[in-house]
N, C-alpha and C. Protein backbone atom coordinates (compact mmCIF):
# COMPACT_ATOMS: atom_id res chain seq x y z
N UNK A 1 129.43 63.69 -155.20
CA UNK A 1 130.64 63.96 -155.96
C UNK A 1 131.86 63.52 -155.15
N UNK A 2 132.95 63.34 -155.57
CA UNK A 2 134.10 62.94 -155.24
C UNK A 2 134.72 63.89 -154.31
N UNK A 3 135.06 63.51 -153.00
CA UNK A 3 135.78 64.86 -152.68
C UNK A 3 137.33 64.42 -152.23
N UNK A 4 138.00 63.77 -153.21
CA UNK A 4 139.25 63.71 -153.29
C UNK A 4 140.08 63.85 -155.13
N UNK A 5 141.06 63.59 -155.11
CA UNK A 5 141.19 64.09 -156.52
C UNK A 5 141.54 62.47 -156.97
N UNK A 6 141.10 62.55 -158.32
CA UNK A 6 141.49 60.81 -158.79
C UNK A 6 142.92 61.01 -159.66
N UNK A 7 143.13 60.05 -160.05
CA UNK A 7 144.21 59.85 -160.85
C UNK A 7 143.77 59.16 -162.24
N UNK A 8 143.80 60.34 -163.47
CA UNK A 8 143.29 60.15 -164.71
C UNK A 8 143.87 58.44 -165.36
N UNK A 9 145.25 58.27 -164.95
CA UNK A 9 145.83 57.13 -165.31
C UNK A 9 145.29 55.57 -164.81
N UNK A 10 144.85 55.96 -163.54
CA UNK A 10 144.44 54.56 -163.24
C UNK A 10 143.10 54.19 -163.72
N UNK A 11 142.40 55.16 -164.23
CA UNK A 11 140.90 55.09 -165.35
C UNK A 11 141.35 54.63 -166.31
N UNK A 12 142.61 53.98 -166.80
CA UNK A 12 142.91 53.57 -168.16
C UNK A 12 142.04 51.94 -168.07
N UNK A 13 141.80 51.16 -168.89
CA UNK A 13 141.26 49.87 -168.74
C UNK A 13 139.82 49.84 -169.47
N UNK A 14 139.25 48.33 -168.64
CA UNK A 14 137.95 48.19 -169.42
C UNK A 14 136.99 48.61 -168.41
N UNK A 15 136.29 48.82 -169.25
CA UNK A 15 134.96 49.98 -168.63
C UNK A 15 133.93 48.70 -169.22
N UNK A 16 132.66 47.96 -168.20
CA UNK A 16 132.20 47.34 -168.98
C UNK A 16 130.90 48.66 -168.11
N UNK A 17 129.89 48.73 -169.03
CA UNK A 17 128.41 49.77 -169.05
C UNK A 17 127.42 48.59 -167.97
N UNK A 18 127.03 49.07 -166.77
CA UNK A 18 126.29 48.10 -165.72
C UNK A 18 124.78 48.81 -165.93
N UNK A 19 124.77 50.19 -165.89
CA UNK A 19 123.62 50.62 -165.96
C UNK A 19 124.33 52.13 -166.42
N UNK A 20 122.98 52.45 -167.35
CA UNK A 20 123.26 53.51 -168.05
C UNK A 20 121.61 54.29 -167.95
N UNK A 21 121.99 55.44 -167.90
CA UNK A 21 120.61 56.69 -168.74
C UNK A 21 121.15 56.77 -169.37
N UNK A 22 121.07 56.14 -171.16
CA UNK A 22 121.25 55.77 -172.38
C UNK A 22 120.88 57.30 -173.23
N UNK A 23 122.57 57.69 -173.92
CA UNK A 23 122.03 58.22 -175.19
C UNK A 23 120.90 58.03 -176.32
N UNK A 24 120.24 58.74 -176.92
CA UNK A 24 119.77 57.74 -177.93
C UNK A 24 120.32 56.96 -179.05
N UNK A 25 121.59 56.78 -178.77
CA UNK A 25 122.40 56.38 -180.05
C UNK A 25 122.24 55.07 -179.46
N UNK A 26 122.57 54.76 -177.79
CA UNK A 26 122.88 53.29 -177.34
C UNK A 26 122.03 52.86 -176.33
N UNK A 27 120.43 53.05 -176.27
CA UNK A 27 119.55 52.62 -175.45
C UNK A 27 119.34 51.30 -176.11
N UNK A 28 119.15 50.40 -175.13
CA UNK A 28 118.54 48.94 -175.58
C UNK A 28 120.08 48.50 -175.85
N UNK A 29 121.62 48.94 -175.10
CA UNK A 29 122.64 48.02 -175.27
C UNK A 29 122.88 47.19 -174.56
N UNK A 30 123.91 45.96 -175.37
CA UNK A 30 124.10 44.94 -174.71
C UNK A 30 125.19 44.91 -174.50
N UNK A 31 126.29 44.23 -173.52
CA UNK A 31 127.41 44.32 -173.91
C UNK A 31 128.18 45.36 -173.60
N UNK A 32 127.78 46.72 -172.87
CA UNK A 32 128.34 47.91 -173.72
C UNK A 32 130.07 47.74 -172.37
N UNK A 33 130.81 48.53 -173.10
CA UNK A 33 131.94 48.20 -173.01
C UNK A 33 133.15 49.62 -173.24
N UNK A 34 133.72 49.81 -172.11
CA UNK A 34 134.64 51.58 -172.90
C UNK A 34 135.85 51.04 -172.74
N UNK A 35 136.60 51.51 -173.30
CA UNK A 35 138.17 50.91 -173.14
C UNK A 35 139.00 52.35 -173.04
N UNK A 36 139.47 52.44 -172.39
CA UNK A 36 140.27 53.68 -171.82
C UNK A 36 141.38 53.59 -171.86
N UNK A 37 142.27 53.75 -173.13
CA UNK A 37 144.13 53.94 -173.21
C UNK A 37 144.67 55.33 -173.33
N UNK A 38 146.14 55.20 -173.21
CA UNK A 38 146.35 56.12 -172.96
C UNK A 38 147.39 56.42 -173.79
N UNK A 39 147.32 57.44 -174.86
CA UNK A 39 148.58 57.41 -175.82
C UNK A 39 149.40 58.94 -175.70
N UNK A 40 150.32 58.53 -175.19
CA UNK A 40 151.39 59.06 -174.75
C UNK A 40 151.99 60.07 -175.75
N UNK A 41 152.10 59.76 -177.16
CA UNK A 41 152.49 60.69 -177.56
C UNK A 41 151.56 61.89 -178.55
N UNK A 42 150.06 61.74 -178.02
CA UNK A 42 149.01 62.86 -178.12
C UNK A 42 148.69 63.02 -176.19
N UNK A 43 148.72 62.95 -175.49
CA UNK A 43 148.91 63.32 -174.43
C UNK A 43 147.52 63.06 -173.99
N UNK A 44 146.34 62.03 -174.80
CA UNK A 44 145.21 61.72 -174.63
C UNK A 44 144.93 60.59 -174.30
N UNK A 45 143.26 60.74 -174.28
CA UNK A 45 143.11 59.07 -173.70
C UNK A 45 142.06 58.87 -175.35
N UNK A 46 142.55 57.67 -175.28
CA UNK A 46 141.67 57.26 -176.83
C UNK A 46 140.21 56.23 -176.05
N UNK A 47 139.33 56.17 -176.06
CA UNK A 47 138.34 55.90 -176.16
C UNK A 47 137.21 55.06 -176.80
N UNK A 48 137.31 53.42 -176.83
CA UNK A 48 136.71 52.65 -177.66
C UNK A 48 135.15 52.38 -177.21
N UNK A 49 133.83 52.70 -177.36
CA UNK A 49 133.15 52.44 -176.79
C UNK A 49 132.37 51.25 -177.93
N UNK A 50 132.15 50.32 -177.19
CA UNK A 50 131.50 48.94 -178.02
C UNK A 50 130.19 48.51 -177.28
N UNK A 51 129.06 48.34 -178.32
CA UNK A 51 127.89 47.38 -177.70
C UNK A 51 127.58 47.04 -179.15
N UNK A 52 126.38 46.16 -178.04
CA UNK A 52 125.56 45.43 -179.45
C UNK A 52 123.84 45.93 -178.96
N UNK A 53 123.14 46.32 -180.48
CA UNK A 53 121.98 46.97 -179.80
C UNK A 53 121.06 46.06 -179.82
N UNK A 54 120.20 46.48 -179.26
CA UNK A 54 118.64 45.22 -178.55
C UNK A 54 119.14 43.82 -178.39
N UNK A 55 120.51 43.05 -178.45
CA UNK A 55 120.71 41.57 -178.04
C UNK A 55 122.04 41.18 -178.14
N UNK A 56 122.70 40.28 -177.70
CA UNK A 56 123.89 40.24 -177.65
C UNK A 56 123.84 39.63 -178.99
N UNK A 57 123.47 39.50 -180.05
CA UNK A 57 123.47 38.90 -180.83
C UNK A 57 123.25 39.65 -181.86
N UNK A 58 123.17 41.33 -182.01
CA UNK A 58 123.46 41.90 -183.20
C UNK A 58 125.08 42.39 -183.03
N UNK A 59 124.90 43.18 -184.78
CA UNK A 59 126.21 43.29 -185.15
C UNK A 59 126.96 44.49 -183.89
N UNK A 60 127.94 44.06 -183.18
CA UNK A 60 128.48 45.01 -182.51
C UNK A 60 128.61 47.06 -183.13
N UNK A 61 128.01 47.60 -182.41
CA UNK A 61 128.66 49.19 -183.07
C UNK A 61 129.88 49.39 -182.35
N UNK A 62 130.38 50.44 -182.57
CA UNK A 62 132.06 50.87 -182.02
C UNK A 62 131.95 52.50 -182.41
N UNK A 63 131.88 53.01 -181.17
CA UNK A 63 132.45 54.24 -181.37
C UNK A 63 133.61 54.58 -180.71
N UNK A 64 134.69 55.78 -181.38
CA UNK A 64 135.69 56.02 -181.51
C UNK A 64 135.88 57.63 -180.71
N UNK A 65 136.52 57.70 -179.57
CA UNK A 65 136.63 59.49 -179.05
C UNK A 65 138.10 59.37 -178.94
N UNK A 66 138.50 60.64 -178.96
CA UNK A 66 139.75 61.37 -178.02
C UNK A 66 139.00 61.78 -176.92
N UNK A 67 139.95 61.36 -175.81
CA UNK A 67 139.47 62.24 -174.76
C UNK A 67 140.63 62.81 -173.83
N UNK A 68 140.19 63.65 -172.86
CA UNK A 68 141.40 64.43 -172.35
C UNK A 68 140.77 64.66 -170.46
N UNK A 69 141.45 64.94 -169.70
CA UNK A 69 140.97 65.73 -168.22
C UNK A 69 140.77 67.11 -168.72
N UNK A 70 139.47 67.50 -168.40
CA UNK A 70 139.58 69.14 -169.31
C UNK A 70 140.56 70.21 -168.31
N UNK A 71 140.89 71.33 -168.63
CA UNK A 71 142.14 72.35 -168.45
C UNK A 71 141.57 72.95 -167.76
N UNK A 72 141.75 72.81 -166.50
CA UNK A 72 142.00 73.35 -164.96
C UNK A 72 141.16 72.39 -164.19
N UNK A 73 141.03 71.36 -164.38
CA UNK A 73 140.12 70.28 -163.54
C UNK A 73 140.74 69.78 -162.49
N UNK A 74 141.33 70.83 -161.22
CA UNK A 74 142.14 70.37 -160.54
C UNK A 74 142.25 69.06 -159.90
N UNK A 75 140.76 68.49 -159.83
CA UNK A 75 140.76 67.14 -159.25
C UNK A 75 140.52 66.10 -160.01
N UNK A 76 140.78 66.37 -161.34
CA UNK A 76 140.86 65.30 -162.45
C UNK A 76 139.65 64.83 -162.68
N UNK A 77 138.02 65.13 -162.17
CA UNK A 77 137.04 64.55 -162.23
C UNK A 77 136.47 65.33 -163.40
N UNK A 78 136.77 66.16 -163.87
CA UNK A 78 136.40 66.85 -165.25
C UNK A 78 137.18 66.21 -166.52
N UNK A 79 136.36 65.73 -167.53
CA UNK A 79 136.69 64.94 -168.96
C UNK A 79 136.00 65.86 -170.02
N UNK A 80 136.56 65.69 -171.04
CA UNK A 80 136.62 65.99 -172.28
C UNK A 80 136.57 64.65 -173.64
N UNK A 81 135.72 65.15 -174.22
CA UNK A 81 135.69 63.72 -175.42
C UNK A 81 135.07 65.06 -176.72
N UNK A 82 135.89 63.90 -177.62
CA UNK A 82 135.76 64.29 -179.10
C UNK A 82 135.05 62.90 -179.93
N UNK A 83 133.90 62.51 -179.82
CA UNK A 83 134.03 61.30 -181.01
C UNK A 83 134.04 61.36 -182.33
N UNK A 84 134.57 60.24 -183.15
CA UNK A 84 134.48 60.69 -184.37
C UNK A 84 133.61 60.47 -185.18
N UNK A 85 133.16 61.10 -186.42
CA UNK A 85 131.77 61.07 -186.66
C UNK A 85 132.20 60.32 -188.18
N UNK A 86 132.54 59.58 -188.09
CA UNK A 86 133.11 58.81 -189.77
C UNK A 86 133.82 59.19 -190.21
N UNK A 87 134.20 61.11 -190.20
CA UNK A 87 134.91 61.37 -191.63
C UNK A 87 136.43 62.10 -190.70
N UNK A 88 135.86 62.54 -189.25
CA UNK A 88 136.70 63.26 -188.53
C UNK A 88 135.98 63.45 -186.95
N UNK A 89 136.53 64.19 -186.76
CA UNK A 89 136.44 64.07 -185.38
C UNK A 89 135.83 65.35 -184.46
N UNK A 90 134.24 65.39 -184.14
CA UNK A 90 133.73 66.58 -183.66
C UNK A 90 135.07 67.92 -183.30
N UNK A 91 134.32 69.29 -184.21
CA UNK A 91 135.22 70.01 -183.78
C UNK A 91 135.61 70.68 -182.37
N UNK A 92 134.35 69.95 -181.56
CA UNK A 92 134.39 70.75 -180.01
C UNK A 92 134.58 69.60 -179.26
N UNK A 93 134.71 69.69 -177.98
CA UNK A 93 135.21 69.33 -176.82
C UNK A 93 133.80 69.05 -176.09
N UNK A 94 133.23 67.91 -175.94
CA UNK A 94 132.21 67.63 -174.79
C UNK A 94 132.42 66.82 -173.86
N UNK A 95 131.84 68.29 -172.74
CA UNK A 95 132.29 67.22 -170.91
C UNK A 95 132.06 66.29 -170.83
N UNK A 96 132.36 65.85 -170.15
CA UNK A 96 131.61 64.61 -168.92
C UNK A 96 132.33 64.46 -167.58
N UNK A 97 131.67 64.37 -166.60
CA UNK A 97 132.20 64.58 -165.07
C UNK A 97 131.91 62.97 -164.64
N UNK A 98 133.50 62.52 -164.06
CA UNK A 98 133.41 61.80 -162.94
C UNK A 98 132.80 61.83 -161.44
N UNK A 99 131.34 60.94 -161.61
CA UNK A 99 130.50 61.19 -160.07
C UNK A 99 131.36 60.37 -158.85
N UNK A 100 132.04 59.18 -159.59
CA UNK A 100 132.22 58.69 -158.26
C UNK A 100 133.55 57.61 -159.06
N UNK A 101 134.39 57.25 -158.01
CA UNK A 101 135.47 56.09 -158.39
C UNK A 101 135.77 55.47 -157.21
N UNK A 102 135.79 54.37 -157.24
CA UNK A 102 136.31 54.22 -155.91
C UNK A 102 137.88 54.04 -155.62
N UNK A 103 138.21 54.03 -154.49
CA UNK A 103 140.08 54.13 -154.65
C UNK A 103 140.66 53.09 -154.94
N UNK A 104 140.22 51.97 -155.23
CA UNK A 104 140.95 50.78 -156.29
C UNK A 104 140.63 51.00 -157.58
N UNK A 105 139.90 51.82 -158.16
CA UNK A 105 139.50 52.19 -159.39
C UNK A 105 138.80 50.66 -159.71
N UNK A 106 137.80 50.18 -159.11
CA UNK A 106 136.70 49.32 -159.70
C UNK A 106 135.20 49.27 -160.37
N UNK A 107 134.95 50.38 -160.00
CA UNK A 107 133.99 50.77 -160.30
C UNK A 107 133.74 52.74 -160.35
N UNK A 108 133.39 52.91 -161.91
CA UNK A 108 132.92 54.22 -161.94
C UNK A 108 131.74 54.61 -162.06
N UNK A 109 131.28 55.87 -161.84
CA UNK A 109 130.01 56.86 -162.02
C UNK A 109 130.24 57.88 -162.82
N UNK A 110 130.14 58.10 -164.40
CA UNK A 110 130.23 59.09 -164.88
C UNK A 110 128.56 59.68 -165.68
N UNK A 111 128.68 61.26 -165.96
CA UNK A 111 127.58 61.56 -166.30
C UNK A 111 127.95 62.80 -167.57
N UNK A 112 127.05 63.28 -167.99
CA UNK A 112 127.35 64.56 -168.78
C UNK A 112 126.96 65.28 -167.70
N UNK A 113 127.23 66.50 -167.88
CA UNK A 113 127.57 67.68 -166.77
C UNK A 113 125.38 68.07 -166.35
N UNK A 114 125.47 67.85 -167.84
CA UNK A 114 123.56 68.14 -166.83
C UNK A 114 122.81 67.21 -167.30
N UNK A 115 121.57 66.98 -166.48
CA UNK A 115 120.90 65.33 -165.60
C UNK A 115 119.44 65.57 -166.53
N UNK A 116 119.71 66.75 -167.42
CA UNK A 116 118.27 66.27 -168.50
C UNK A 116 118.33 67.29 -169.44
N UNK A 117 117.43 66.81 -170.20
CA UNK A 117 118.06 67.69 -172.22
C UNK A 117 118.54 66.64 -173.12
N UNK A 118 118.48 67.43 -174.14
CA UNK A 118 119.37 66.76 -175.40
C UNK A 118 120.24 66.23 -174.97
N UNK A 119 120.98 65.38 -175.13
CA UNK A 119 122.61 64.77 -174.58
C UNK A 119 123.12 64.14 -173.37
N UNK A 120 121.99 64.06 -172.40
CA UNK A 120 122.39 63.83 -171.24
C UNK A 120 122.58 62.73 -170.89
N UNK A 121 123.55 61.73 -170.59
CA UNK A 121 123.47 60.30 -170.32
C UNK A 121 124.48 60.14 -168.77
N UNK A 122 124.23 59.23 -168.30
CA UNK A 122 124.43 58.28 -166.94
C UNK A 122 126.01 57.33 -167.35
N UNK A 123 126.59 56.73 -166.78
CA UNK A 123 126.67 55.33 -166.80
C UNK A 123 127.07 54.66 -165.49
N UNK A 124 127.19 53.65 -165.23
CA UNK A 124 127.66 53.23 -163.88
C UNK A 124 128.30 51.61 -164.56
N UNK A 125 129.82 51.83 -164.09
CA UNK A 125 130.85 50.81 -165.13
C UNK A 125 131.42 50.14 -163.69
N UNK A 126 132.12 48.95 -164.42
CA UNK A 126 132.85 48.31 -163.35
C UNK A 126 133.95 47.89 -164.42
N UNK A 127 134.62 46.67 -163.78
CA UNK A 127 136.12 46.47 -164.30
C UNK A 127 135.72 44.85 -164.73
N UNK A 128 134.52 44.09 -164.20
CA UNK A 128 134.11 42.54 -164.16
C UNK A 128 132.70 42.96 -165.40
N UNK A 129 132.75 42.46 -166.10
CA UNK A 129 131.36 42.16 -166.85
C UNK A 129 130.27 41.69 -166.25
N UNK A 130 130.19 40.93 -165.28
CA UNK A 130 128.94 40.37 -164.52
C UNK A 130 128.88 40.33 -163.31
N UNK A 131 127.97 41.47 -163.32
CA UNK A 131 128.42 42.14 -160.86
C UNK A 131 126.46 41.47 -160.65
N UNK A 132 126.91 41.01 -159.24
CA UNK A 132 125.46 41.76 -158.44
C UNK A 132 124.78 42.82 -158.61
N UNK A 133 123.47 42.89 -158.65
CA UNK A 133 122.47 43.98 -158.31
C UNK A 133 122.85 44.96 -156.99
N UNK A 134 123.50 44.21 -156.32
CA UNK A 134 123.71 44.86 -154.33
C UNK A 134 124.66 45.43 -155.16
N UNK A 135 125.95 45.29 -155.93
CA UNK A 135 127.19 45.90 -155.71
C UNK A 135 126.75 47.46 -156.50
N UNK A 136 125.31 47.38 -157.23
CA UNK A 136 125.40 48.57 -158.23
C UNK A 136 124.70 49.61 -156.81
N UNK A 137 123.83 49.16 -156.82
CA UNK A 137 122.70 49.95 -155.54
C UNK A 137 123.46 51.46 -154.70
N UNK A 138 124.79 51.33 -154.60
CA UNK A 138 125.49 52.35 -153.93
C UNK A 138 125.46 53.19 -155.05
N UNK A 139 126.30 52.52 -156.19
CA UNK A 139 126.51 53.48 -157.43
C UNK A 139 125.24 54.57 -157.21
N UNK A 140 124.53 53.42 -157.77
CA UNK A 140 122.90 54.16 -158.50
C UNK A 140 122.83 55.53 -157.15
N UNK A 141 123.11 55.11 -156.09
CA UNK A 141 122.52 56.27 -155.04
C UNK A 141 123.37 57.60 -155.01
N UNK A 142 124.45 56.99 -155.61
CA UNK A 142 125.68 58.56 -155.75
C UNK A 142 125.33 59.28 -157.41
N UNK A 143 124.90 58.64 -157.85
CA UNK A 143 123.84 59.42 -159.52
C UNK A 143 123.27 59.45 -158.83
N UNK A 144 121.49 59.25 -157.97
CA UNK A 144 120.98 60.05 -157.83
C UNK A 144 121.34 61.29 -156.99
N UNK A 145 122.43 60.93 -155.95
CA UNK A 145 122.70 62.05 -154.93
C UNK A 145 123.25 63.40 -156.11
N UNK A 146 123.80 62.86 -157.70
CA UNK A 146 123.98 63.67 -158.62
C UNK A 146 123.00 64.18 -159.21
N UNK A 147 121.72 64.04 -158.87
CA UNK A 147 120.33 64.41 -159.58
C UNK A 147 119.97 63.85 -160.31
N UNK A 148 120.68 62.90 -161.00
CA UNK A 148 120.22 61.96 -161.94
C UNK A 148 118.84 61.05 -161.81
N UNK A 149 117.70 61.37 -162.39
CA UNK A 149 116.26 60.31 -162.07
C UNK A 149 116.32 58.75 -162.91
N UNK A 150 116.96 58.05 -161.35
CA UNK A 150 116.75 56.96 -161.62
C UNK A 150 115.78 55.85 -162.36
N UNK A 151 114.24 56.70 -162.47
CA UNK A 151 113.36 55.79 -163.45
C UNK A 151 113.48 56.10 -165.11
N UNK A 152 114.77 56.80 -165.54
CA UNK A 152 115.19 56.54 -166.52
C UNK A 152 116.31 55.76 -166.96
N UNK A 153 116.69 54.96 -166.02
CA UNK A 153 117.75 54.35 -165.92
C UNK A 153 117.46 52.77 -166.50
N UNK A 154 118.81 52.30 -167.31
CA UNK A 154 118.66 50.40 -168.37
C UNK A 154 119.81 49.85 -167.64
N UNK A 155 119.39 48.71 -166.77
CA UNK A 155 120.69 47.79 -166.91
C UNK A 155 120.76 47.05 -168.33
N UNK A 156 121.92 47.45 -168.67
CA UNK A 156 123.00 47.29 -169.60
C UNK A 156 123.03 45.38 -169.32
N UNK A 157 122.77 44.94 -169.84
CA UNK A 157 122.56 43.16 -170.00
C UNK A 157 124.46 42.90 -170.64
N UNK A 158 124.87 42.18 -169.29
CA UNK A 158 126.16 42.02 -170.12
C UNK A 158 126.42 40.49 -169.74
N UNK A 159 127.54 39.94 -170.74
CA UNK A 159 127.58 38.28 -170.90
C UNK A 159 128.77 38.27 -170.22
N UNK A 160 129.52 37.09 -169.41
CA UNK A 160 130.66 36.86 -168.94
C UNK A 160 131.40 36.67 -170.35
N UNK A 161 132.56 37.28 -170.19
CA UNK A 161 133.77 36.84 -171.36
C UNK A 161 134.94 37.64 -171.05
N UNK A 162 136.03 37.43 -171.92
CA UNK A 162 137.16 37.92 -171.56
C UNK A 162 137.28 39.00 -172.73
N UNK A 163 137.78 40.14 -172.29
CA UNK A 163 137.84 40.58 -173.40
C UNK A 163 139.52 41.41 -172.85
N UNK A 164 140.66 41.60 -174.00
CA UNK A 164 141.96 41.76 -173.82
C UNK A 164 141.61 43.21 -173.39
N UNK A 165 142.84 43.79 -172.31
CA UNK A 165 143.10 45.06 -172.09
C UNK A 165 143.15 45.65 -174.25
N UNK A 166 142.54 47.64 -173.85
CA UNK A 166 142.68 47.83 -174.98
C UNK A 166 144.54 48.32 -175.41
């Protein structure tokens, strides 16, 4: 875990998915992709998450959250997300904890708060769409130092491209 406090703002940007313990909504993604803005006058971070499932070559999905630093997370590594479910927007608040950032904000480690059950997913993101295997290897070791069992773990197959700040 982090033992300094991050700064929720500089997590704004593109999140591209390097390796994930995959929800079952987005196992077998390609592409996957979070976009982290920040709208100022809901005091949230809006949340675009994009892949394409089993190939870069199906129809992209897009899911849609609010998210927030949850209330008293003194070191900002505690999150909050709402996604929306088509018609509105879950009525509760689900965690997710920042495992690791590094202090240029290039690469993150986030997880849901527990490492098995219903709901539990991984990811390990960077800021480049197409890294080395060596550059993830640290990640992966700070999820497992989070308990996370690495032989459930998908690299996330991603293509070089540009894609605009969200």
């Amino acid at each position: 875990m982090i033992a300094r406090k991050i700064e929720p703002l500089k997590c704004m940007g593109n999140w591209f998915v390097q390796v994930a313990i995959p929800t079952p909504f987005d196992r077998g993604a390609h592409n996957g992709l979070e976009q982290y803005s920040w709208d100022e006058e809901e005091q949230r971070v809006k949340v675009k998450y994009t892949f394409s499932s089993g190939s870069f070559e199906a129809k992209p999905t897009v899911v849609y959250q609010k998210g927030r630093v949850a209330p008293g997370s003194e070191d900002g590594t505690l999150w909050q997300v709402k996604p929306w479910l088509k018609l509105c927007y879950l009525p509760v608040w689900l965690s997710y904890v920042i495992i690791d950032v590094d202090e240029a904000y290039s690469h993150m480690v986030c997880s849901s708060p527990k490492t098995s059950g219903a709901g539990a997913w991984m990811y390990i993101m960077t800021r480049e769409p197409v890294v080395d295997d060596a550059l993830l290897e640290p990640l992966k070791q700070a999820a497992a130092a989070a308990g996370w069992d690495l032989s459930k773990a998908e690299r996330v197959p991603q293509q070089q491209r540009s894609v605009p700040p969200p």
